[in-house]
C-alpha atoms as a PDB file:
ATOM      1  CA  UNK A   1     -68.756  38.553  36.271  1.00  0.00           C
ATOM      2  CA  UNK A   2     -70.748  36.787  33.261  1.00  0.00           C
ATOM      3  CA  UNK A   3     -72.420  40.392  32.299  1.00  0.00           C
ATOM      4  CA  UNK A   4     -68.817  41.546  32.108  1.00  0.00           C
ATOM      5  CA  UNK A   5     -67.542  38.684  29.930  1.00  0.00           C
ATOM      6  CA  UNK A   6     -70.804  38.839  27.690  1.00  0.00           C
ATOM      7  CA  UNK A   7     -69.736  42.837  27.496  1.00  0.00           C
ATOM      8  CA  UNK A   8     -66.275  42.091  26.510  1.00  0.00           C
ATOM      9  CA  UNK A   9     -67.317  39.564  23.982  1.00  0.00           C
ATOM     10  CA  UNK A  10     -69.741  42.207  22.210  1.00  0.00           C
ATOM     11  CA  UNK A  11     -67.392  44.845  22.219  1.00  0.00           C
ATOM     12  CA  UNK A  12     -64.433  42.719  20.136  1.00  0.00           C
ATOM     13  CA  UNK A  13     -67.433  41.384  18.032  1.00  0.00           C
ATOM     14  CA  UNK A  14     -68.491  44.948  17.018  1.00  0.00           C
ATOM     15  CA  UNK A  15     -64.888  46.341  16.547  1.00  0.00           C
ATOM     16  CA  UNK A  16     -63.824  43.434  14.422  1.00  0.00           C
ATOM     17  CA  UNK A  17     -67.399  43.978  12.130  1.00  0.00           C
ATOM     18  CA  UNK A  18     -66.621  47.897  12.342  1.00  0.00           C
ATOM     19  CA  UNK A  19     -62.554  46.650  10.974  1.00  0.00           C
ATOM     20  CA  UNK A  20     -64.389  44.784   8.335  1.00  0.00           C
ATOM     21  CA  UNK A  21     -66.598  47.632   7.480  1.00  0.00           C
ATOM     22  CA  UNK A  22     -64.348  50.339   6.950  1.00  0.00           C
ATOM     23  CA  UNK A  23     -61.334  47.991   5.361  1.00  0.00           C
ATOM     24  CA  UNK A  24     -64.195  47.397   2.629  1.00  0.00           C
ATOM     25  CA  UNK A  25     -65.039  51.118   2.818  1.00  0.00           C
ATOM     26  CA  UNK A  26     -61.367  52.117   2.169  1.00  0.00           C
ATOM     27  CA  UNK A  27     -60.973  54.921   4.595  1.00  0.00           C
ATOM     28  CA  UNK A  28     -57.895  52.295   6.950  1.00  0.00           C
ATOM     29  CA  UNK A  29     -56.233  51.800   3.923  1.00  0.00           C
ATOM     30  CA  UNK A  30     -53.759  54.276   5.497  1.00  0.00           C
ATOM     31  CA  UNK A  31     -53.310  53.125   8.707  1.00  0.00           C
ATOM     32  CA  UNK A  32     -53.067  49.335   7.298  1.00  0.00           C
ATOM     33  CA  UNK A  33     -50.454  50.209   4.848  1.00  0.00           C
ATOM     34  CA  UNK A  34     -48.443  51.907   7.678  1.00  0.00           C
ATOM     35  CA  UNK A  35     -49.148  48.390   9.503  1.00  0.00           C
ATOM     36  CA  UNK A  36     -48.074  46.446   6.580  1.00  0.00           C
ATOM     37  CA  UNK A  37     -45.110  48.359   6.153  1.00  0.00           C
ATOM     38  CA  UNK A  38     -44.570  48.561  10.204  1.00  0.00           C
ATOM     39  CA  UNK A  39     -44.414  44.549  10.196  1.00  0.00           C
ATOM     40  CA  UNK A  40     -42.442  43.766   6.663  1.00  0.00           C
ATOM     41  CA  UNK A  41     -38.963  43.905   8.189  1.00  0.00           C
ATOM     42  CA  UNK A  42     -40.207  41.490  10.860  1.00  0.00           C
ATOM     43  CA  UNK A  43     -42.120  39.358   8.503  1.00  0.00           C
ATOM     44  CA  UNK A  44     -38.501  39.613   6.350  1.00  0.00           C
ATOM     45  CA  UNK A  45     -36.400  38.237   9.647  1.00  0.00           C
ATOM     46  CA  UNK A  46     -38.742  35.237   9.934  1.00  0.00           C
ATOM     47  CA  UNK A  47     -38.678  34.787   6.763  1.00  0.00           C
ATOM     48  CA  UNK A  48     -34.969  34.954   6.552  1.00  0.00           C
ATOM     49  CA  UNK A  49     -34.802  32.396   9.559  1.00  0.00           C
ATOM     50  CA  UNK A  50     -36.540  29.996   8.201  1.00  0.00           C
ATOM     51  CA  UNK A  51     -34.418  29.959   5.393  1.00  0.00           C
ATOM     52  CA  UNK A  52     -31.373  29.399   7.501  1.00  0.00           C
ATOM     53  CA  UNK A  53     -32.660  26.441   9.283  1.00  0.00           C
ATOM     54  CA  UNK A  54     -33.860  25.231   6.031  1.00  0.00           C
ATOM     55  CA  UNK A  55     -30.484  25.489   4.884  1.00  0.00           C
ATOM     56  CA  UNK A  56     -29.052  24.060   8.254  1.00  0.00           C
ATOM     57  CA  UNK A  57     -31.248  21.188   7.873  1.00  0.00           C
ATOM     58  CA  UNK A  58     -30.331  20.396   4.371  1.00  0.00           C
ATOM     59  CA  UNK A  59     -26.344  20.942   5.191  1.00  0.00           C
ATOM     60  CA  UNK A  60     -26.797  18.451   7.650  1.00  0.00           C
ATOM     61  CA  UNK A  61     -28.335  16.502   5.280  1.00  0.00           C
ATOM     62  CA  UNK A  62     -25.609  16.864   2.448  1.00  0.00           C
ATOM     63  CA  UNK A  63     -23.434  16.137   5.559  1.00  0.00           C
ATOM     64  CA  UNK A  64     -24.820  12.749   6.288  1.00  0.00           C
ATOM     65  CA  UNK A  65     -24.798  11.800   2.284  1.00  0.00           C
ATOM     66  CA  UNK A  66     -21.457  12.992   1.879  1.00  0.00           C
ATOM     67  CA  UNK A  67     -20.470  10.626   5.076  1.00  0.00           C
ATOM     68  CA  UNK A  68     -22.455   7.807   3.508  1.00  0.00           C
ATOM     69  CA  UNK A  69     -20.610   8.267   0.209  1.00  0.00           C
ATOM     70  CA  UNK A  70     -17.145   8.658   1.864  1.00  0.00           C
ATOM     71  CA  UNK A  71     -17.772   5.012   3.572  1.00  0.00           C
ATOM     72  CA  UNK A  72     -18.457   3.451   0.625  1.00  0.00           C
ATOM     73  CA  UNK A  73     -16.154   4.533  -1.547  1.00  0.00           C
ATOM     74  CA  UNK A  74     -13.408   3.663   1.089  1.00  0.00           C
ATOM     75  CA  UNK A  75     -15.278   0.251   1.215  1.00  0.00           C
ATOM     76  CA  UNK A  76     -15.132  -0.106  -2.548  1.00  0.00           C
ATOM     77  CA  UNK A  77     -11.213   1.184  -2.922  1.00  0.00           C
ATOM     78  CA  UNK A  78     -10.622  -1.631   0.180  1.00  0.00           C
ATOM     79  CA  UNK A  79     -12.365  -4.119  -2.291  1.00  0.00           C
ATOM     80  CA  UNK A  80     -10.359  -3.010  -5.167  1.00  0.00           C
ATOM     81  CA  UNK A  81      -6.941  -2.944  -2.934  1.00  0.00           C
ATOM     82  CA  UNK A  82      -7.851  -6.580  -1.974  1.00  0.00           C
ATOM     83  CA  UNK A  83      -8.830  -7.676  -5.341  1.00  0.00           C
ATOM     84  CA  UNK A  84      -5.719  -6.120  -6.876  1.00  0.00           C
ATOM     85  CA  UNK A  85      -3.754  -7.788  -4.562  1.00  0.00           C
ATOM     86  CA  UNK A  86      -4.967 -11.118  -5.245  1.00  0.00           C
ATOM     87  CA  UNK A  87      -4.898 -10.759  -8.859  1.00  0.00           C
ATOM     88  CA  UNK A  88      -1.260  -9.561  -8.182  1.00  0.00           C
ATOM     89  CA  UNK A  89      -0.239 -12.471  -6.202  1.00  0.00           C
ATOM     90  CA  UNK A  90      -2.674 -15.002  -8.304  1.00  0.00           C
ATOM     91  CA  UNK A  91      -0.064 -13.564 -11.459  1.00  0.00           C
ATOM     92  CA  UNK A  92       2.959 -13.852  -9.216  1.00  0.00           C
ATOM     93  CA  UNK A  93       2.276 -17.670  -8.198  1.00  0.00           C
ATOM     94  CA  UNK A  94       1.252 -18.948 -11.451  1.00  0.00           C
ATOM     95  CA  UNK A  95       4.258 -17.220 -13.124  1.00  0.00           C
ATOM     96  CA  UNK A  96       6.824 -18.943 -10.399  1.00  0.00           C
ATOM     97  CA  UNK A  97       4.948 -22.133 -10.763  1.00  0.00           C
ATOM     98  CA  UNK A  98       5.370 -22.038 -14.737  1.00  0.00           C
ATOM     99  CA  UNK A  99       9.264 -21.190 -14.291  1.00  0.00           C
ATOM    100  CA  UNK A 100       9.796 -24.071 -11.167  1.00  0.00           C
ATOM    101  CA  UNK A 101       7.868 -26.608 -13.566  1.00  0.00           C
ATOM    102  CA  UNK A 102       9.778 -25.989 -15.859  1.00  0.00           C
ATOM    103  CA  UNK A 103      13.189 -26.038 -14.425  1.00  0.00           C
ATOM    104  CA  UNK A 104      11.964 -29.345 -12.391  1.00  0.00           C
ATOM    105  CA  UNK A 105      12.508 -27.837  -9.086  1.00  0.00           C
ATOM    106  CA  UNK A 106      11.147 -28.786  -5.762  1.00  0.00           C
ATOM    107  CA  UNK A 107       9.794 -25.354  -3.918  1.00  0.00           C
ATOM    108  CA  UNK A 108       8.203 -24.302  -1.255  1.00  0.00           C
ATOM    109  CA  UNK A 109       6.086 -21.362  -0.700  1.00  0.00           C
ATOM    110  CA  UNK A 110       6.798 -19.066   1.995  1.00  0.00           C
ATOM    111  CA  UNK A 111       5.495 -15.467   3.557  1.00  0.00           C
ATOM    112  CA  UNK A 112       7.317 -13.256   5.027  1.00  0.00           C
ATOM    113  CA  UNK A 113       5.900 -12.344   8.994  1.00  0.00           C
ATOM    114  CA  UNK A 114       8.743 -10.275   9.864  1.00  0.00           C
ATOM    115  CA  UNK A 115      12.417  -8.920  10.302  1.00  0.00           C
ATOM    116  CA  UNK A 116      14.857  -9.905  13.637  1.00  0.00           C
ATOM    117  CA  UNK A 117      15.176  -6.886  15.710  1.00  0.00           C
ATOM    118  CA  UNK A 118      18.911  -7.015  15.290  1.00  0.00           C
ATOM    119  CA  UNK A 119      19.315  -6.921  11.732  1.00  0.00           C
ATOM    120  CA  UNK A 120      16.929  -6.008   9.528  1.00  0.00           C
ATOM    121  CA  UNK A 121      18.925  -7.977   6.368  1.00  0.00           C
ATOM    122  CA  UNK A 122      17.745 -11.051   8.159  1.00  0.00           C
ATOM    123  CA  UNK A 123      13.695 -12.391   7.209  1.00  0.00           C
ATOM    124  CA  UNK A 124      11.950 -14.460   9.135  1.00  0.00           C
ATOM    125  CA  UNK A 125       9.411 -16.874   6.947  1.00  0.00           C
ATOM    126  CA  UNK A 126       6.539 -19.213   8.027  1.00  0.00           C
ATOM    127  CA  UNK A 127       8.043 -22.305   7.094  1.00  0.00           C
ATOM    128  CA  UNK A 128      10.711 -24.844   8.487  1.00  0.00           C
ATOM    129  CA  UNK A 129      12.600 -28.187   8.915  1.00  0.00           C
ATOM    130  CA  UNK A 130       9.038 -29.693   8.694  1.00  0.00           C
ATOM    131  CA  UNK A 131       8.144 -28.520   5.548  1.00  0.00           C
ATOM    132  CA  UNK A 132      11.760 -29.874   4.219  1.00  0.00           C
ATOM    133  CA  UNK A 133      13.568 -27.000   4.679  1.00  0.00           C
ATOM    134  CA  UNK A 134      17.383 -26.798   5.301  1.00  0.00           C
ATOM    135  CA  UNK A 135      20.462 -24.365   5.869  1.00  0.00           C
ATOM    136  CA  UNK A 136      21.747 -23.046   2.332  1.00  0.00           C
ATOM    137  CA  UNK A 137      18.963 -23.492   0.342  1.00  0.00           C
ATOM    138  CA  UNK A 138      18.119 -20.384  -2.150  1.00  0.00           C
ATOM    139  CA  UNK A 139      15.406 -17.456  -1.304  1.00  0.00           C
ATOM    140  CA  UNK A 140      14.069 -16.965  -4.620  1.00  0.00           C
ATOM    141  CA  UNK A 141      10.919 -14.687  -6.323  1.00  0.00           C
ATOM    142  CA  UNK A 142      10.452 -13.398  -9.805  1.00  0.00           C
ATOM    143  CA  UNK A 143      11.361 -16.622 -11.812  1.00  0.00           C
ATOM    144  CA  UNK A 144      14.351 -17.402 -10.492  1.00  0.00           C
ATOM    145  CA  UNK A 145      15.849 -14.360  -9.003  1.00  0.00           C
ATOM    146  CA  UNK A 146      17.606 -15.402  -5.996  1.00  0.00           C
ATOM    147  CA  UNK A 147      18.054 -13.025  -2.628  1.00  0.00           C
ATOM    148  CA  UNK A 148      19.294 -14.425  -0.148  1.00  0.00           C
ATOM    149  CA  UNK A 149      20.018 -18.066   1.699  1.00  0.00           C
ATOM    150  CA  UNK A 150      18.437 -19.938   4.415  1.00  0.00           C
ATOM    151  CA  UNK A 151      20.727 -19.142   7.476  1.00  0.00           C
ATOM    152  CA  UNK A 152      18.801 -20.962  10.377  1.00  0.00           C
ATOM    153  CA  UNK A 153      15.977 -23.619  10.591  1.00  0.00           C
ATOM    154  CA  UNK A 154      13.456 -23.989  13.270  1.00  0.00           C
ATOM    155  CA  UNK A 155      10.218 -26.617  12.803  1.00  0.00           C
ATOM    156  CA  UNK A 156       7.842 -23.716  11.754  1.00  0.00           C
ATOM    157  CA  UNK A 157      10.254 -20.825  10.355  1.00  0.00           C
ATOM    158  CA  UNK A 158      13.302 -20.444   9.011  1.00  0.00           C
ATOM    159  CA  UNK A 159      15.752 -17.320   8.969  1.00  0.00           C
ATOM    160  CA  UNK A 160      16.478 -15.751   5.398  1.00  0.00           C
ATOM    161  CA  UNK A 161      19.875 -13.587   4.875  1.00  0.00           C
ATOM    162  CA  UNK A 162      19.220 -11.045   1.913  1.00  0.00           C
ATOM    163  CA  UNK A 163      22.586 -10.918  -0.355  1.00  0.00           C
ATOM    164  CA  UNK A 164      22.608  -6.727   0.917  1.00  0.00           C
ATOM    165  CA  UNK A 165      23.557  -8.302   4.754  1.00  0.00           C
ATOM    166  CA  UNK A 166      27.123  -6.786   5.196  1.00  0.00           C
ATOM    167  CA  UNK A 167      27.654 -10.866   6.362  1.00  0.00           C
ATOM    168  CA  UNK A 168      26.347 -12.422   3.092  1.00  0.00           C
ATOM    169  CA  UNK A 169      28.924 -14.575   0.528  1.00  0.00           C
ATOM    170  CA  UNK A 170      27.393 -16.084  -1.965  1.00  0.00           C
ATOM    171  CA  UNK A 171      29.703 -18.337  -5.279  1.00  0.00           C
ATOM    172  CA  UNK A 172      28.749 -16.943  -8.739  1.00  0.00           C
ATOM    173  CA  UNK A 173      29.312 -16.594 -12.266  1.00  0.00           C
ATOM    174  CA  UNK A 174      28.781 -14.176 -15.313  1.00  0.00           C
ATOM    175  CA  UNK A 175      25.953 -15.459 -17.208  1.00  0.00           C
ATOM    176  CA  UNK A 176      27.668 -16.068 -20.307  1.00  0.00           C
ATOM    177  CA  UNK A 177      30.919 -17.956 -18.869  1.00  0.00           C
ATOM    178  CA  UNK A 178      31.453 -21.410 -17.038  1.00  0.00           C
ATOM    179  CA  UNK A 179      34.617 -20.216 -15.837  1.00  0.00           C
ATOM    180  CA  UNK A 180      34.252 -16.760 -14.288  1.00  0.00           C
ATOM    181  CA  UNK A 181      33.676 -17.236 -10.863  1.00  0.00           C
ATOM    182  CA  UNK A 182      33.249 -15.218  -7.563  1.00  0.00           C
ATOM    183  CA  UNK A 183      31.680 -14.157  -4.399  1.00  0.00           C
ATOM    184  CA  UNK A 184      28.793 -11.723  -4.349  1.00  0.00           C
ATOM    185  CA  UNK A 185      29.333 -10.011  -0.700  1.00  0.00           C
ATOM    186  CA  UNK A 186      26.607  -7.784   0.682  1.00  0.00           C
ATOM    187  CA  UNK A 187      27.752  -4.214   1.208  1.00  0.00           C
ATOM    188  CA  UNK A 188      26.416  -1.265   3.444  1.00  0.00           C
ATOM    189  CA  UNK A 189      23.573   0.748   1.706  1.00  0.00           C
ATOM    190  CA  UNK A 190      21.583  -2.399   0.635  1.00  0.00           C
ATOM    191  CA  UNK A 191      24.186  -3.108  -2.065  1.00  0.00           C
ATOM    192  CA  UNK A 192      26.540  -5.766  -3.474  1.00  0.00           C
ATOM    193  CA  UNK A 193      29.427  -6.227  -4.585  1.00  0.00           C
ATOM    194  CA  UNK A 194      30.810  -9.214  -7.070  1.00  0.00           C
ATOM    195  CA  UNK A 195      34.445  -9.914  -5.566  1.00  0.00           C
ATOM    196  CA  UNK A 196      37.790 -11.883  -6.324  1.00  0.00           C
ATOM    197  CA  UNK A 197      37.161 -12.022  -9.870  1.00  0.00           C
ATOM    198  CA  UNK A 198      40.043 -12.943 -12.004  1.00  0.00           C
ATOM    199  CA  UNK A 199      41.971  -9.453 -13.740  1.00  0.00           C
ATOM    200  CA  UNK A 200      42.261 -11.964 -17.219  1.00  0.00           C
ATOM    201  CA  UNK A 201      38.366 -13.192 -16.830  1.00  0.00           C
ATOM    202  CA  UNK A 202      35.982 -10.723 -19.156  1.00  0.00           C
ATOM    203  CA  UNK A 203      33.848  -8.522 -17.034  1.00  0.00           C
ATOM    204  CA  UNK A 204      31.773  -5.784 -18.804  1.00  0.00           C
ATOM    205  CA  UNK A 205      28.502  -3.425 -17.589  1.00  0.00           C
ATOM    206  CA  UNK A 206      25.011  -5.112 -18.109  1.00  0.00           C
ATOM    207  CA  UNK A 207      26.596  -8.458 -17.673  1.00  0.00           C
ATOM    208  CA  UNK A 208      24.229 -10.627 -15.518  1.00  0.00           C
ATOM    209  CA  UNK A 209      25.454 -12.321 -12.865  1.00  0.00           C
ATOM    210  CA  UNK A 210      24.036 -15.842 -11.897  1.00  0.00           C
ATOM    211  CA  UNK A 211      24.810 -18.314  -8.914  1.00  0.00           C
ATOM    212  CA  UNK A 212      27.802 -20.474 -10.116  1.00  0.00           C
ATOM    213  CA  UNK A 213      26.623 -24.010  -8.916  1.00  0.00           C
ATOM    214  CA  UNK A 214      28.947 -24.629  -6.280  1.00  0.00           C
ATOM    215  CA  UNK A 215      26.941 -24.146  -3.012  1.00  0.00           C
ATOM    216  CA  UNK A 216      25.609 -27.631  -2.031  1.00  0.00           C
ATOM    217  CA  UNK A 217      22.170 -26.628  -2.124  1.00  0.00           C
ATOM    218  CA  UNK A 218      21.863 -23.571  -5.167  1.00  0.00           C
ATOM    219  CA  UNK A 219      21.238 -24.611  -8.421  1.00  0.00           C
ATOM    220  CA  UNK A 220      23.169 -22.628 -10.979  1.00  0.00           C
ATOM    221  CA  UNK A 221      21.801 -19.954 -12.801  1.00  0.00           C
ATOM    222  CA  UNK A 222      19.887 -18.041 -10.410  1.00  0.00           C
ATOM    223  CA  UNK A 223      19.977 -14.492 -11.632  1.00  0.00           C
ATOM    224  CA  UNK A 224      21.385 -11.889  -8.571  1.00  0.00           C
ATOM    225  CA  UNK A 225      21.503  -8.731 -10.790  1.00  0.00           C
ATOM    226  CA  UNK A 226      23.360  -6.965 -13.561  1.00  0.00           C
ATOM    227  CA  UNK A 227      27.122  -5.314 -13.299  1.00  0.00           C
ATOM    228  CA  UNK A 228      26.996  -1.519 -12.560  1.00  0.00           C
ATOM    229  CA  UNK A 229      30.648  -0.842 -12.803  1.00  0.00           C
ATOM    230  CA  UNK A 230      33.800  -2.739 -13.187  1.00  0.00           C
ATOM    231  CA  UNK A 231      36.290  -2.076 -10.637  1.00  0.00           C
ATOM    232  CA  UNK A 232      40.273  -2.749 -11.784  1.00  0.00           C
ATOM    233  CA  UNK A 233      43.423  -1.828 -10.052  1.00  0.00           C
ATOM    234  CA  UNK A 234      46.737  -2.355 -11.862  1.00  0.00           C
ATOM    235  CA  UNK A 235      48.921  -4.663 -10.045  1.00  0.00           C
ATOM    236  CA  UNK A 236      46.158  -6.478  -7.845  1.00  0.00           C
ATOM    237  CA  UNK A 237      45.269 -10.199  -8.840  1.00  0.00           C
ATOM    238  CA  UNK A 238      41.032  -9.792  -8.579  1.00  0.00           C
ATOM    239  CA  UNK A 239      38.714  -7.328  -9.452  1.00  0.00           C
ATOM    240  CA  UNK A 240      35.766  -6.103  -8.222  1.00  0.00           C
ATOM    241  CA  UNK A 241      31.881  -5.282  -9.665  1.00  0.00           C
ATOM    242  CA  UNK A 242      29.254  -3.356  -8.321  1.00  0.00           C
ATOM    243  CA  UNK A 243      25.970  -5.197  -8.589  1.00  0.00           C
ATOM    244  CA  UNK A 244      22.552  -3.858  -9.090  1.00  0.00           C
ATOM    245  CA  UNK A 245      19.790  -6.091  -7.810  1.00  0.00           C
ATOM    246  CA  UNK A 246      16.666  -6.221 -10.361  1.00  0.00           C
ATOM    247  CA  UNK A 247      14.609  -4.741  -7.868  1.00  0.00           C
ATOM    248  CA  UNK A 248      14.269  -3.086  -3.462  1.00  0.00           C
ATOM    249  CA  UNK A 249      14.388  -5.987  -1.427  1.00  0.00           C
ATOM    250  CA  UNK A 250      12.631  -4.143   1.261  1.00  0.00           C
ATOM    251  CA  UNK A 251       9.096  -4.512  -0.595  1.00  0.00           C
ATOM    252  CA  UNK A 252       9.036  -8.517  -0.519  1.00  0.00           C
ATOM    253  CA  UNK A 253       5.948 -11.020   1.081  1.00  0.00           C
ATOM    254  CA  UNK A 254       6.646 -13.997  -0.279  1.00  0.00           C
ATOM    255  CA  UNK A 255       9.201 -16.136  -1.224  1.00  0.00           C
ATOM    256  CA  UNK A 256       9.843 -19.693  -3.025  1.00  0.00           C
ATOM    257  CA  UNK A 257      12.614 -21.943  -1.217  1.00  0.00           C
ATOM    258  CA  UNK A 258      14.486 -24.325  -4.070  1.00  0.00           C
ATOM    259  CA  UNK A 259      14.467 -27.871  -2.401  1.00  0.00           C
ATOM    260  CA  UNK A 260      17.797 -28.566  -4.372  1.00  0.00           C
END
C-alpha cells in the first residue's frame, strides 16, 4: 500500500516537471490557450458574481446610511417643529402680555384640551372657578380679539362658546360709534351675523365691529371682525351685517380670559 502511494506520488511529480518542461518549451501553448479560452466564460461568471454581491453588499450599505440619514433628519425637522413652536407661542404670549399691560387687564392664560362631543362650537380649557374664573367673561387671543364667552365653570375647566355657535349673542358696536349697537349671533357655517341694527345708524363694508360694553363682564372694544355685507330691507326697523372673523377659529390652543 506505501509502494503504491510512493508510485502515485512520483508519477504527479514527473508529470507536473514534464508540464513545466514543455510550457517553457512552447509546444502546449495550444492546448493551454484552448484551456484558457475553455475556462474564460467561467472565470467571467465568477467574476460577474462577485460583482453582484459586491454590489448587494454596498446597497445594503447605502440602505442602512440612507435609514440613518432619514432618522435624523426627521429628528432634526421634530427639533425645528418644536423650536418653531415655541418661538411661535414665546411671540404670541409676549405680544398679549404687551396689549393686557397695557389696557390694565386682569387675564388668565388658558389651553385648549378639547371640544364637547355634542357641539363642537363649545371649548373646553384647563382653567376654572379656582383660578378666578366666572360665567361671561371674554375668550380672547391676538391682542384683544374676542371669540367667544365663558358659558360654564367647573374648579379646573371652564366651557368656552365660540361667537360661530348657532346659540351665541353677544352686545356690540361699530368701532367708530358709541351709539350703534347690536347683537353678533353665531350662524351655521362657522359664521356671524351682526343683528337688530338700527336702518338710520351708519353701517358700511370694512367697518370693524367691537364688543359694546354692556355685558357685565366684557370690556368694550374687543374687536369680533370686519362687516362683509350690509343687509337692508325697505320697510323693516333693523338691519343686518355679515361678519368676517379675522381669522378660522378651528386652529386655536390657547386663550387669555379678561378678569373684568
Amino acid at each position: 500500500m506505501g509502494k503504491l502511494k510512493g508510485k502515485s506520488l512520483f508519477l504527479v511529480v514527473a508529470v507536473i516537471i514534464l508540464l513545466i518542461f514543455f510550457h517553457i518549451l512552447g509546444p502546449l501553448s495550444p492546448i493551454e490557450n484552448f484551456l484558457i479560452n475553455l475556462t474564460i466564460p467561467i472565470q467571467r461568471s465568477f467574476y460577474n458574481l462577485g460583482l453582484s454581491l459586491n454590489k448587494i453588499t454596498h446597497l445594503n450599505e447605502i440602505n442602512k446610511e440612507n435609514d440613518n440619514l432619514r432618522n435624523k433628519l426627521s429628528e432634526l425637522s421634530i427639533d425645528y417643529v418644536k423650536l418653531s413652536s415655541l418661538e411661535s407661542e414665546n411671540d404670541y404670549l409676549r405680544s398679549e402680555l404687551d396689549y393686557l399691560t397695557f389696557n390694565n387687564y386682569q387675564f388668565v392664560l388658558a389651553d385648549i384640551i378639547g371640544r364637547t362631543e355634542i357641539n363642537d362650537q363649545v371649548l373646553i380649557i384647563n382653567k376654572g372657578s379656582s383660578h378666578g374664573l366666572v360665567e361671561g367673561m371674554a375668550a380672547t387671543v391676538s391682542r384683544g380679539v374676542i371669540i367667544g364667552k365663558v358659558v360654564s365653570v367647573e374648579k379646573e375647566r371652564s366651557f368656552i362658546e365660540l361667537l360661530t355657535s348657532v346659540e351665541s349673542q353677544l352686545a356690540v358696536s361699530l368701532g367708530n360709534l358709541n351709539e350703534t349697537n347690536g347683537l353678533v349671533i353665531g350662524q351655521a357655517g362657522n359664521s356671524m351675523l351682526f343683528d337688530l341694527v338700527p336702518q338710520d345708524q351708519s353701517i358700511n363694508q370694512n367697518d370693524l365691529v367691537v364688543t359694546s360694553g354692556l355685558e357685565k363682564h366684557i370690556p368694550r372694544g374687543l374687536l369680533i371682525g370686519q362687516v362683509a355685507e350690509v343687509i337692508s330691507q325697505v320697510g323693516q326697523i333693523f338691519k343686518q351685517a355679515k361678519i368676517s372673523a379675522p381669522f378660522n377659529y378651528q386652529n386655536l390652543q390657547t386663550l387669555t380670559i379678561i378678569i373684568y
